[in-house]
N, C-alpha and C. Protein backbone atom coordinates (compact mmCIF):
# COMPACT_ATOMS: atom_id res chain seq x y z
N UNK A 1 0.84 -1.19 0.00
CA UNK A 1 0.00 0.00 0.00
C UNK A 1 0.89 1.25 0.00
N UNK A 2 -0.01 2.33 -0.94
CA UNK A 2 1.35 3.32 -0.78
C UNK A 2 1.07 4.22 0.27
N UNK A 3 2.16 5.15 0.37
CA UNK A 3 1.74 6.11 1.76
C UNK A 3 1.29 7.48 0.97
N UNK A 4 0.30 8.05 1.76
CA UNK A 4 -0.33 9.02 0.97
C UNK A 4 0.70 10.30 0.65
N UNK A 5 0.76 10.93 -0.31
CA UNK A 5 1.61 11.94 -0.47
C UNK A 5 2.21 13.30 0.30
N UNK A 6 0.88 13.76 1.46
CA UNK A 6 1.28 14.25 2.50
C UNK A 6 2.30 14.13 3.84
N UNK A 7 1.92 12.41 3.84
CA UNK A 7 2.55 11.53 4.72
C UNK A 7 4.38 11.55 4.10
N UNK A 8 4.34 11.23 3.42
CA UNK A 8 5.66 10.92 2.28
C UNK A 8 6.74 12.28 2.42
N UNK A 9 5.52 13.65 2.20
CA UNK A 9 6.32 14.50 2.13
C UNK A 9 6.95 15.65 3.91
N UNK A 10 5.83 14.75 4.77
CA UNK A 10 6.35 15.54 6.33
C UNK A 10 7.63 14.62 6.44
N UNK A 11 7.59 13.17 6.25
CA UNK A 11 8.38 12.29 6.46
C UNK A 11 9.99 12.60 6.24
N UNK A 12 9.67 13.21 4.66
CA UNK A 12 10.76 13.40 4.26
C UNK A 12 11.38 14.94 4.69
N UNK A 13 10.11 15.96 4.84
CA UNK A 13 10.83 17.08 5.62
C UNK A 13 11.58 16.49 7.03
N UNK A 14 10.98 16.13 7.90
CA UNK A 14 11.32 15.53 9.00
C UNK A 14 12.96 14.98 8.61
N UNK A 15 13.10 13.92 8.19
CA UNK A 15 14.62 13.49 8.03
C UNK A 15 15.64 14.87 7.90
N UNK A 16 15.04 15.32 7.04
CA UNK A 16 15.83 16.56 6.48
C UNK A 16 16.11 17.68 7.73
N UNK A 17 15.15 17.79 8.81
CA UNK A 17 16.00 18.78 9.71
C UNK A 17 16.40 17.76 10.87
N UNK A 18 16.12 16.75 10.75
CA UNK A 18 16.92 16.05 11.50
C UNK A 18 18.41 15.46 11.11
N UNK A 19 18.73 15.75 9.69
CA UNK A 19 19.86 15.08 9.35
C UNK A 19 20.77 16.66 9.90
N UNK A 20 20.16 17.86 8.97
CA UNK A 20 20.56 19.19 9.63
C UNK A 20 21.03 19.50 11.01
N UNK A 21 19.50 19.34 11.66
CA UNK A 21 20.13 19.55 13.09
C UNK A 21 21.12 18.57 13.76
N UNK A 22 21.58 17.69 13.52
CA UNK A 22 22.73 16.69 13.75
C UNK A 22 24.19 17.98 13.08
N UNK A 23 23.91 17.92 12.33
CA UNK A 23 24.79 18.68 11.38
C UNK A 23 25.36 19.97 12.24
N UNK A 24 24.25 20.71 12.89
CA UNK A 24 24.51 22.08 12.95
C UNK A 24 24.98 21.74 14.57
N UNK A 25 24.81 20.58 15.06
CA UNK A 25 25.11 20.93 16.91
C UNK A 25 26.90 20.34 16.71
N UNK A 26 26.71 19.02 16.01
CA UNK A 26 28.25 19.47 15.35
C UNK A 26 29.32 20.24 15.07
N UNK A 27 28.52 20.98 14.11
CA UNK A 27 29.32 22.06 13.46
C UNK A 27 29.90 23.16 14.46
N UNK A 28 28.50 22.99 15.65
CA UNK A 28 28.75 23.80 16.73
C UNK A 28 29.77 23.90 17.58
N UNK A 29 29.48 22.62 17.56
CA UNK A 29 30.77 21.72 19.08
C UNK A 29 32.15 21.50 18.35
N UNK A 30 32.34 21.68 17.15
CA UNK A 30 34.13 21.44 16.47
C UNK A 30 34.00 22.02 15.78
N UNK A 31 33.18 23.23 15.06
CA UNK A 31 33.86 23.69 13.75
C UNK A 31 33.46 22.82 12.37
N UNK A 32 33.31 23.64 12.13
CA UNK A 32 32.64 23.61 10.15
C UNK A 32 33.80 22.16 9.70
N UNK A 33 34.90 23.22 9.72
CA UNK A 33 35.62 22.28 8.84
C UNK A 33 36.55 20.67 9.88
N UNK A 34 36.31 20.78 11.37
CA UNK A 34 36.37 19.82 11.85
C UNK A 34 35.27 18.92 11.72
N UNK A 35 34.38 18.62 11.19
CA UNK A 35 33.24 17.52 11.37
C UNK A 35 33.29 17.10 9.32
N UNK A 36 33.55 15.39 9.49
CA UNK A 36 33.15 14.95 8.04
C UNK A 36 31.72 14.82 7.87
N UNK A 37 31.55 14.58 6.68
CA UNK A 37 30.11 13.88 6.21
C UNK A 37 30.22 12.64 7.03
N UNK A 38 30.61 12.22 7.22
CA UNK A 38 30.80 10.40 7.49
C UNK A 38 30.60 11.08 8.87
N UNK A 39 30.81 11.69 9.92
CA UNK A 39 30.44 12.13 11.03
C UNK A 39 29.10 12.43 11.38
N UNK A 40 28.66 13.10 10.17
CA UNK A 40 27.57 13.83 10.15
C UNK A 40 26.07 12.41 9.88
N UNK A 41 26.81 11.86 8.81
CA UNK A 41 25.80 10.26 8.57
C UNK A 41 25.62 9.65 9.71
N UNK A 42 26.79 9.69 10.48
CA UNK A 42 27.00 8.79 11.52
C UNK A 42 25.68 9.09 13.11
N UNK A 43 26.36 10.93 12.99
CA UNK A 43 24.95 11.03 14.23
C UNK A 43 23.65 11.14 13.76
N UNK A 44 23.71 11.13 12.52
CA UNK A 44 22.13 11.24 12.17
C UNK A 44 21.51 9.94 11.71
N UNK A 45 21.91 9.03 12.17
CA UNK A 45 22.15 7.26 11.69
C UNK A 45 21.29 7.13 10.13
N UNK A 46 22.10 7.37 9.18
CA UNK A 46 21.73 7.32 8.21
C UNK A 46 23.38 7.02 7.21
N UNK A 47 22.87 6.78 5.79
CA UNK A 47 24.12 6.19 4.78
C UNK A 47 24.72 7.78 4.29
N UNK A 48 25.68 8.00 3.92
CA UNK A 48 26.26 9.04 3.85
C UNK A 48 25.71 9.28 1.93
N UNK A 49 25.32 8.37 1.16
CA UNK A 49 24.57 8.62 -0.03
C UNK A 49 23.32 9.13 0.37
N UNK A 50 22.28 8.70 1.50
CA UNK A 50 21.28 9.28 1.69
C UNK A 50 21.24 11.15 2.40
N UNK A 51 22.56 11.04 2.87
CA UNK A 51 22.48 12.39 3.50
C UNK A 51 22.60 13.45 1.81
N UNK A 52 23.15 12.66 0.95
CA UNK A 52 23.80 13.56 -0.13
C UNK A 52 22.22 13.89 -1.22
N UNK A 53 21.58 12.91 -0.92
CA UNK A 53 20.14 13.16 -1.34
C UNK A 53 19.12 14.24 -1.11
N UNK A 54 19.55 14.62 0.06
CA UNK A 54 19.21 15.73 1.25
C UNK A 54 19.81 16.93 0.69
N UNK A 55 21.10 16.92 1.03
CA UNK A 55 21.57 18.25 0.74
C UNK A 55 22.95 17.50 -0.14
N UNK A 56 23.05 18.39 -1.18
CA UNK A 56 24.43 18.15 -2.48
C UNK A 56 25.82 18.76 -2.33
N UNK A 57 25.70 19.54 -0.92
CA UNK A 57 26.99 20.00 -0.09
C UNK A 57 27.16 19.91 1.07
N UNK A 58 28.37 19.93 1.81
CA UNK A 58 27.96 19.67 3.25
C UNK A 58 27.61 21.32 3.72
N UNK A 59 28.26 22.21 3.11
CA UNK A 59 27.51 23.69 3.39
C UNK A 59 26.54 23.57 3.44
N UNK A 60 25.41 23.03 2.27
CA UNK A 60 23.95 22.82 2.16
C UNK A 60 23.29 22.57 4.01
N UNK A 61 23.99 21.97 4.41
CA UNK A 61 23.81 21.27 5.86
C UNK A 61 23.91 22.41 6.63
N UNK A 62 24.57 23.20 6.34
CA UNK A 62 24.21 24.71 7.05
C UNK A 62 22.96 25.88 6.78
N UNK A 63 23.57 26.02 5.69
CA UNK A 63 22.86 26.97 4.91
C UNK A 63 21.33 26.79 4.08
N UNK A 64 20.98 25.36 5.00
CA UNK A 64 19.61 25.11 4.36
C UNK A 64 18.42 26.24 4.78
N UNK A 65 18.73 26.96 5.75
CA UNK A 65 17.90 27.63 6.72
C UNK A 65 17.88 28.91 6.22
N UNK A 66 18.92 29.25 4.97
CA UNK A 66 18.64 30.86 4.09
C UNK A 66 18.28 30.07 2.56
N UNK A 67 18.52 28.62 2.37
CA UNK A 67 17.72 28.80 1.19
C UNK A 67 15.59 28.42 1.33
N UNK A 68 15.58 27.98 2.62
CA UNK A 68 14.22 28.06 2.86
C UNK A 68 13.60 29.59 2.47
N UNK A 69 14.84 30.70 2.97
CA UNK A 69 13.99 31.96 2.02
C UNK A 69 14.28 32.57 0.67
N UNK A 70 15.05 31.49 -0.28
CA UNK A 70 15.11 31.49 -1.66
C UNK A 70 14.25 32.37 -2.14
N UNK A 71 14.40 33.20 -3.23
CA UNK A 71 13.26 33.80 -4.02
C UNK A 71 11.68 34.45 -3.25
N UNK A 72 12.48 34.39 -2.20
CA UNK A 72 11.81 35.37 -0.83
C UNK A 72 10.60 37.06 -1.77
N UNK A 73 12.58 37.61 -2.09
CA UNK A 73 11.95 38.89 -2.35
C UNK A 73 11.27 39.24 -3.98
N UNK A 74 11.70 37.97 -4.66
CA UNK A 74 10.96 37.92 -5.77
C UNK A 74 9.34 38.05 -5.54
N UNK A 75 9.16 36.71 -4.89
CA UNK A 75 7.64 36.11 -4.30
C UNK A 75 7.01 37.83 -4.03
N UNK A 76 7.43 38.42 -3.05
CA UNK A 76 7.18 40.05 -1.96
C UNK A 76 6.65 40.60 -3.56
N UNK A 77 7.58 40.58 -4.42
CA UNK A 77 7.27 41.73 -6.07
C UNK A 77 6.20 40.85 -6.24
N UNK A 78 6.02 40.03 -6.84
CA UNK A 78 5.17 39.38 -7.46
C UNK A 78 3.89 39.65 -7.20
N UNK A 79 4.18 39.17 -5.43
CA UNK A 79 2.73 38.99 -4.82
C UNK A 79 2.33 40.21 -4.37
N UNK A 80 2.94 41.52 -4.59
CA UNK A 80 2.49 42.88 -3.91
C UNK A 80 0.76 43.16 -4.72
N UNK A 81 0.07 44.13 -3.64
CA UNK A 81 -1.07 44.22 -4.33
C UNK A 81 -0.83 45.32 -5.36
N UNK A 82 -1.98 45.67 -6.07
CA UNK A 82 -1.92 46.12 -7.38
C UNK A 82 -1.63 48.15 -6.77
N UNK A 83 -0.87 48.74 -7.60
CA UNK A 83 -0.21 50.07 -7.04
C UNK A 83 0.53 50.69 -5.76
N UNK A 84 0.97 48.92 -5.49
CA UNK A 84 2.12 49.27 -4.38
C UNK A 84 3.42 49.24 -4.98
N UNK A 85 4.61 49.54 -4.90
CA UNK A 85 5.38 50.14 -5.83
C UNK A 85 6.67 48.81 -5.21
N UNK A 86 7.27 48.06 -5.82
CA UNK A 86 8.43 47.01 -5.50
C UNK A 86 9.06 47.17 -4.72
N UNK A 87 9.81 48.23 -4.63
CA UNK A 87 10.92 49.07 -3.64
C UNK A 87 9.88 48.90 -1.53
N UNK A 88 8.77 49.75 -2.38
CA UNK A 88 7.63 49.58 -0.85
C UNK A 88 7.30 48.29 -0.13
N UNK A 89 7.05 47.63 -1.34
CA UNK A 89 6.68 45.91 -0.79
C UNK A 89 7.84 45.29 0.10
N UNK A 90 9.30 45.53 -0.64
CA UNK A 90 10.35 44.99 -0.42
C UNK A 90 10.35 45.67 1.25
N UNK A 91 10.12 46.88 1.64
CA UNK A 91 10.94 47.83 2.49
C UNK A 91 9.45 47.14 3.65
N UNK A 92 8.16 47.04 3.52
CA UNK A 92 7.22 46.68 4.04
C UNK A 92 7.69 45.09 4.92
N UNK A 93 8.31 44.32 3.89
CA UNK A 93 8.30 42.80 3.69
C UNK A 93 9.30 43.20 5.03
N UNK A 94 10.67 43.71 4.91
CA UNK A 94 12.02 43.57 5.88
C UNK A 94 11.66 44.60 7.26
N UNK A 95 10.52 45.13 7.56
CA UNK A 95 9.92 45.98 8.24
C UNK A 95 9.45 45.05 9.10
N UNK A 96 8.35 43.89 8.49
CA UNK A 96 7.90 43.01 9.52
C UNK A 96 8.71 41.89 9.62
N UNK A 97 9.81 41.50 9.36
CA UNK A 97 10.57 40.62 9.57
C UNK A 97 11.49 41.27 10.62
N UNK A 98 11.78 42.66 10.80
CA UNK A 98 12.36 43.35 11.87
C UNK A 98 11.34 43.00 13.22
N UNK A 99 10.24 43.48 13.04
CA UNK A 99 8.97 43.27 14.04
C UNK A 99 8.84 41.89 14.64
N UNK A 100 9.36 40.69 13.67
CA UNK A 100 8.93 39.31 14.33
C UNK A 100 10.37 38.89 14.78
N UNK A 101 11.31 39.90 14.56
CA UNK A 101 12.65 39.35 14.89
C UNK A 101 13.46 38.72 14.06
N UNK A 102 13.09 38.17 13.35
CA UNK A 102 13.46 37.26 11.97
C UNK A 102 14.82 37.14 12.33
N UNK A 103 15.37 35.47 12.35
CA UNK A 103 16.87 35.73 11.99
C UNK A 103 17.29 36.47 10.83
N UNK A 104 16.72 36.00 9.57
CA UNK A 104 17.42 36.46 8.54
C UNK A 104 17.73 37.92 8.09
N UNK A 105 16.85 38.61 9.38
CA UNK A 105 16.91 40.43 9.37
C UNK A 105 18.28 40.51 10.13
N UNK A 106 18.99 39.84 11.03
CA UNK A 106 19.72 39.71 11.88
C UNK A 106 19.68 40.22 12.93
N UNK A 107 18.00 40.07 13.33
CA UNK A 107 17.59 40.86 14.52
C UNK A 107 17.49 40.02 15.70
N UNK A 108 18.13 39.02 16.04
CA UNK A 108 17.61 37.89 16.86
C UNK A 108 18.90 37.78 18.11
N UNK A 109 18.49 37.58 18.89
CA UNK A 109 19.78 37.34 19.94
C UNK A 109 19.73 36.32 20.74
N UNK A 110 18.97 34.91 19.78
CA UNK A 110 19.16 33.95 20.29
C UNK A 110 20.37 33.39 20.68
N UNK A 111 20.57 32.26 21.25
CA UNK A 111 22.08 32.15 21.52
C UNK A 111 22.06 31.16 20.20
N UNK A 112 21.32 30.61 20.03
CA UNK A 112 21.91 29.57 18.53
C UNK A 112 21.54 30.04 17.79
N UNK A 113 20.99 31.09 17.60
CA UNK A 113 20.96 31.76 16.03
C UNK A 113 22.30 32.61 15.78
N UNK A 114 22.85 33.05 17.09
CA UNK A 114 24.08 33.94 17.05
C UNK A 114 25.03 32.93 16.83
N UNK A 115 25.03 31.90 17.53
CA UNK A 115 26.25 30.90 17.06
C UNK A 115 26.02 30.68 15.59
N UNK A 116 25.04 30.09 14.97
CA UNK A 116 25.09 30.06 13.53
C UNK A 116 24.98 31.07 13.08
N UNK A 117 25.19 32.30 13.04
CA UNK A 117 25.36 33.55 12.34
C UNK A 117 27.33 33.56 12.08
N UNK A 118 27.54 33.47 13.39
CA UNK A 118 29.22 33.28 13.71
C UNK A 118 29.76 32.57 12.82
N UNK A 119 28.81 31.13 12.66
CA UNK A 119 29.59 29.93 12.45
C UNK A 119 29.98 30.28 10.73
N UNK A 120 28.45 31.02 10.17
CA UNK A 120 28.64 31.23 8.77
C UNK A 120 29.36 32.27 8.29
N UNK A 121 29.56 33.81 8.50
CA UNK A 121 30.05 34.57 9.06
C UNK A 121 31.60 34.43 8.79
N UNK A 122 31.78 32.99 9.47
CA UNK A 122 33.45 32.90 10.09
C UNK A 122 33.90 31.99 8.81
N UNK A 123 33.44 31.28 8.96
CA UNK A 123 33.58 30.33 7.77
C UNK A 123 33.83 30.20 6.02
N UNK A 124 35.20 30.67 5.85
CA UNK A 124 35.18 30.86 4.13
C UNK A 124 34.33 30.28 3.11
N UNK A 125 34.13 28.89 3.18
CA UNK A 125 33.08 28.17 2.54
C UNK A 125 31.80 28.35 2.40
N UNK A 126 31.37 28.20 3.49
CA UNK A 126 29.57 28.54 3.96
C UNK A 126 29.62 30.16 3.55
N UNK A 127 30.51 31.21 3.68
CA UNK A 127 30.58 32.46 3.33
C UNK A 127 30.35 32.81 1.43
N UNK A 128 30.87 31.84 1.12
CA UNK A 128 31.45 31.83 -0.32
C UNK A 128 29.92 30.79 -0.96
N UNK A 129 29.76 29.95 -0.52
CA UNK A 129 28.24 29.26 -0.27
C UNK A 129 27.01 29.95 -0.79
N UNK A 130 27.02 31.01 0.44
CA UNK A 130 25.76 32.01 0.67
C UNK A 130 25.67 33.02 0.06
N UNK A 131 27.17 33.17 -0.91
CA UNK A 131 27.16 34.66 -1.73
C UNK A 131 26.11 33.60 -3.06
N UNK A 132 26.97 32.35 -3.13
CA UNK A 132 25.94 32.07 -4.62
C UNK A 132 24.42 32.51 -4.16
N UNK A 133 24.13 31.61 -3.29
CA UNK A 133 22.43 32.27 -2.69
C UNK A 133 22.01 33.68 -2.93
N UNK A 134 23.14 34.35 -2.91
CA UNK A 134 22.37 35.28 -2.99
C UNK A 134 22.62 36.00 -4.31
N UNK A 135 23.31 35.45 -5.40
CA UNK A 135 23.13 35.84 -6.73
C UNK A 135 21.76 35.46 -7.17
N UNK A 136 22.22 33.57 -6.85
CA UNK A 136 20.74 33.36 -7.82
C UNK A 136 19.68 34.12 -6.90
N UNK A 137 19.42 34.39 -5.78
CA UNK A 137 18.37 35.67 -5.45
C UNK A 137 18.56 36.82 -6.27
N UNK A 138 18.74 37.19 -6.34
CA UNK A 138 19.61 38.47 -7.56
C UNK A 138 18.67 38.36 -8.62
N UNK A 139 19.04 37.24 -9.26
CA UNK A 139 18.72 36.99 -10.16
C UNK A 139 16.93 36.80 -10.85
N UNK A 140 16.51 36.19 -9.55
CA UNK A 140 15.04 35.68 -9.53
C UNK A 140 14.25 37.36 -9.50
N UNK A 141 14.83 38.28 -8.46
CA UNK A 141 14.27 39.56 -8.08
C UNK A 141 14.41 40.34 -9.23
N UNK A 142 15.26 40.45 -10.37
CA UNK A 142 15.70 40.90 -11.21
C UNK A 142 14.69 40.70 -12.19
N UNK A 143 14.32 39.23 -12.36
CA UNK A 143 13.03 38.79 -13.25
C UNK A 143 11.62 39.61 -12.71
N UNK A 144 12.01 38.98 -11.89
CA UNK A 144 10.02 39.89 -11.09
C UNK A 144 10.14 41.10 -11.09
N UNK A 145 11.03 42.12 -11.75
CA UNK A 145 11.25 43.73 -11.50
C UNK A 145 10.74 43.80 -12.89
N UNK A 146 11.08 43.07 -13.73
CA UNK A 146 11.06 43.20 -14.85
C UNK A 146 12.13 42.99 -16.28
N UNK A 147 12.82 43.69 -17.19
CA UNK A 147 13.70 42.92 -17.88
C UNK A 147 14.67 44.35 -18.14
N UNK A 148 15.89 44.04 -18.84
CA UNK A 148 17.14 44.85 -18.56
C UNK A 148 17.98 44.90 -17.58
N UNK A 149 18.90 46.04 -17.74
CA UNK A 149 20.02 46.41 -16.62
C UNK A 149 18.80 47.26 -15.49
N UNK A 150 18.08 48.10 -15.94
CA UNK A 150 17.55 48.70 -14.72
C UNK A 150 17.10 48.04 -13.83
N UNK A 151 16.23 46.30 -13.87
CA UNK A 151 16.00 45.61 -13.41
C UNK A 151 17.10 44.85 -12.52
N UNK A 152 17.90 44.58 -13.14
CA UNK A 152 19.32 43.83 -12.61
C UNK A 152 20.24 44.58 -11.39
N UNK A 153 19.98 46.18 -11.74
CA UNK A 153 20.95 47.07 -10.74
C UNK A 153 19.75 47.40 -10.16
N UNK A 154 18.52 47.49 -9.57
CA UNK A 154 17.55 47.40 -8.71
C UNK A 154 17.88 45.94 -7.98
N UNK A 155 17.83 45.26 -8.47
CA UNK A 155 18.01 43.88 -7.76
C UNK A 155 19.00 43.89 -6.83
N UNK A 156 19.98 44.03 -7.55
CA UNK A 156 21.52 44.19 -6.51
C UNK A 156 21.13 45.20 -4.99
N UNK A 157 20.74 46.14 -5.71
CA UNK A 157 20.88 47.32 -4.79
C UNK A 157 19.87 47.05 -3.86
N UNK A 158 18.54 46.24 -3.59
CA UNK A 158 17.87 45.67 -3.00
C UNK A 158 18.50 44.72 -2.02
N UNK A 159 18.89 43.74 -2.64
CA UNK A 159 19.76 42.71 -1.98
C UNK A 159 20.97 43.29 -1.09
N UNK A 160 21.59 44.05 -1.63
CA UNK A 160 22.61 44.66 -0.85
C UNK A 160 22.48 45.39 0.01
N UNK A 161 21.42 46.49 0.40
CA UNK A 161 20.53 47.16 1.19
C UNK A 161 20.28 46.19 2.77
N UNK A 162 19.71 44.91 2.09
CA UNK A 162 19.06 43.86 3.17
C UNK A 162 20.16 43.22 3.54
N UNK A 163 21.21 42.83 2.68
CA UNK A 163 22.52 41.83 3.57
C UNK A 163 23.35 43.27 4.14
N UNK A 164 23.06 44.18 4.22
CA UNK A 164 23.84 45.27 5.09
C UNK A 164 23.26 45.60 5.85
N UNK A 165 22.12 45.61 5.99
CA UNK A 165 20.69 46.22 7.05
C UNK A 165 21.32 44.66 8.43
N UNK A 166 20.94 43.58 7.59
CA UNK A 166 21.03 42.01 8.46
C UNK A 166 22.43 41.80 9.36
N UNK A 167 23.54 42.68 8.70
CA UNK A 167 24.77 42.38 8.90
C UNK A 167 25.25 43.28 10.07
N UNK A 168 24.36 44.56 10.14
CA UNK A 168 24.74 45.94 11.01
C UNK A 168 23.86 45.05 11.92
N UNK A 169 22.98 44.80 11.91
CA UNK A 169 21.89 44.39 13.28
C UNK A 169 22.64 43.41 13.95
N UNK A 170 23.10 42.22 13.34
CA UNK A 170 23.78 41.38 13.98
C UNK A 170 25.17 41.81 14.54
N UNK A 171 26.00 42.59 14.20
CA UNK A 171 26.86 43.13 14.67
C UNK A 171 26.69 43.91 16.02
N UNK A 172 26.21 44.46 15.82
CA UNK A 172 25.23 44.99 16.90
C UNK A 172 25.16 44.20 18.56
N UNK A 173 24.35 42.98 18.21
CA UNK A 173 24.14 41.89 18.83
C UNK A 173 25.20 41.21 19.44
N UNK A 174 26.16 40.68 18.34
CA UNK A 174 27.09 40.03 18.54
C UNK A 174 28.25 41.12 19.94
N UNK A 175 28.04 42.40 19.39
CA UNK A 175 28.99 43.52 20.38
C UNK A 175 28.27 43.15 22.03
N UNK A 176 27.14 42.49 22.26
CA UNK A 176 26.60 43.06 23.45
C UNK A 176 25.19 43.64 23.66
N UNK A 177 24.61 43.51 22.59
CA UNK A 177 23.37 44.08 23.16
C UNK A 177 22.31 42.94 22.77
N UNK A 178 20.81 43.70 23.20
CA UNK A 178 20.22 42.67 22.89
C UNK A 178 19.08 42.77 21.39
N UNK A 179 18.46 42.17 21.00
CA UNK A 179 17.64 42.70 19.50
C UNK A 179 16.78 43.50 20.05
N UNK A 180 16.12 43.49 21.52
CA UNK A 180 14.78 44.45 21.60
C UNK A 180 15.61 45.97 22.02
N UNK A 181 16.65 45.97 22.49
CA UNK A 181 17.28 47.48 22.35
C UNK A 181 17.77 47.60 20.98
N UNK A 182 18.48 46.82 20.22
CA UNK A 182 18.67 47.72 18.65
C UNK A 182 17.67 47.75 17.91
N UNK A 183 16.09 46.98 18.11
CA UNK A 183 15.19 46.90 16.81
C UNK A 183 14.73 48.49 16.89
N UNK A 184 14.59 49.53 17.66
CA UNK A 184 14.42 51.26 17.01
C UNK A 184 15.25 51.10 15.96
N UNK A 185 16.77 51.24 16.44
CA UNK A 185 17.75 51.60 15.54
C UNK A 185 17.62 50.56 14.37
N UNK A 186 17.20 49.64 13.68
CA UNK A 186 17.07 48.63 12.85
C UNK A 186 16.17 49.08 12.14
N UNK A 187 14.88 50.03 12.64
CA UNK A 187 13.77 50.04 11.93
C UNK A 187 13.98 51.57 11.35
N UNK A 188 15.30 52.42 12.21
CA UNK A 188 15.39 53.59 11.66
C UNK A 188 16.31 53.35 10.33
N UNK A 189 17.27 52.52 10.58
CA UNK A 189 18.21 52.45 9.73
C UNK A 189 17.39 52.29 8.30
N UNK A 190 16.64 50.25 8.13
CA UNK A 190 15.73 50.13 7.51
C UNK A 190 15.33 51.34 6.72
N UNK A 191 14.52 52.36 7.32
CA UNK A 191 13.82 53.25 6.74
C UNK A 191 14.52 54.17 5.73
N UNK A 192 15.61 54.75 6.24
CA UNK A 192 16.65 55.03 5.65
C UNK A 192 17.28 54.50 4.21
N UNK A 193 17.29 53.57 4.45
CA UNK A 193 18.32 52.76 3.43
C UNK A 193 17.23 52.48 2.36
N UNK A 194 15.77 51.92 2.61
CA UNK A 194 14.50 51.89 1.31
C UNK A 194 14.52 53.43 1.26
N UNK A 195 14.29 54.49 1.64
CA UNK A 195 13.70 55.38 1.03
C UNK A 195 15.16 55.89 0.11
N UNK A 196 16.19 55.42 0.45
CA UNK A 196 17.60 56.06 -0.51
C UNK A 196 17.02 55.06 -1.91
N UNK A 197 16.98 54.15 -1.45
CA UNK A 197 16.38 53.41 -2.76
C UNK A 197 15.42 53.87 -3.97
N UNK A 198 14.15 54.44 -3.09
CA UNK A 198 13.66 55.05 -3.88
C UNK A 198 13.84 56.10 -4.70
């Protein structure tokens, strides 16, 4: 009998942050480049071909948690309602992701979101990793703007706006403080940096 397709597909999410979270308390406790795949198969009791099924790098094993927001800010253009302007949607979208804390705003002062901020951060690979991520983001936002260079240098300048907005907040954090004293300064900055955009 087969298993119904819902079933099939929690199943298989399930493995997947469980092969991860094996991955990331690892990565935690020795370092990126101290832990093998064969380490990583090992605590997550699985075949080291099945982990590769999962993710096609062992970075992937990190960095699965920024491609869950893949084509993020494309989706924000796309899906904006009708005479809200891209730049607004975008500046709206990283406004309430400031508000809910969002790691990926780098507003969070969890202690394991700060360790994996560090870990990636520190790490040449996973660093070098997350720049592709964020071309092909580039790239996707670039489509949903529309077609040409004006589209393409909007994109950038979007993207670059938000990995500098994410990067000052966490810095921030990482110095000593906590996210609910820098989120003013996050939401002033924010404001700042979309309306230069515009």
């Amino acid at each position: 009998m087969n298993e119904p397709t819902g079933l099939r597909a929690r199943k298989k999410a399930r493995t997947r942050d469980a092969i991860a979270g094996a991955a990331i308390s690892l990565f935690l406790e020795r370092g990126f480049d101290r832990v093998s795949v064969n380490d990583i198969a090992a605590a997550a009791e699985i075949s080291k071909p099945t982990l590769f099924r999962y993710f096609p790098t062992k970075e992937d094993l990190v960095l699965h948690r920024f491609a869950d927001h893949q084509g993020e800010a494309a989706r924000v253009v796309r899906d904006r309602s009708s005479g809200t302007k891209p730049v607004t949607a975008l500046h709206r979208h990283f406004r309430a992701g400031l508000d809910r804390y969002d790691p990926v705003t780098g507003l969070n002062d969890h202690p394991e979101v700060m360790a994996f901020h560090r870990l990636v951060f520190s790490t040449p690979s996973l660093a070098a990793r997350l720049t592709q991520y964020q071309l092909e983001d580039e790239e996707a936002l670039a489509d949903a703007l529309g077609e040409g260079i004006q589209a393409r240098l909007r994109a950038a300048q979007v993207l670059a706006v938000q990995r500098v907005l994410a990067r000052t907040n966490w810095q921030k954090i990482a110095d000593g403080r906590t996210a609910h004293d820098v989120h003013p300064e996050a939401v002033a900055d924010a404001d700042q940096a979309f309306s230069q955009l515009r």
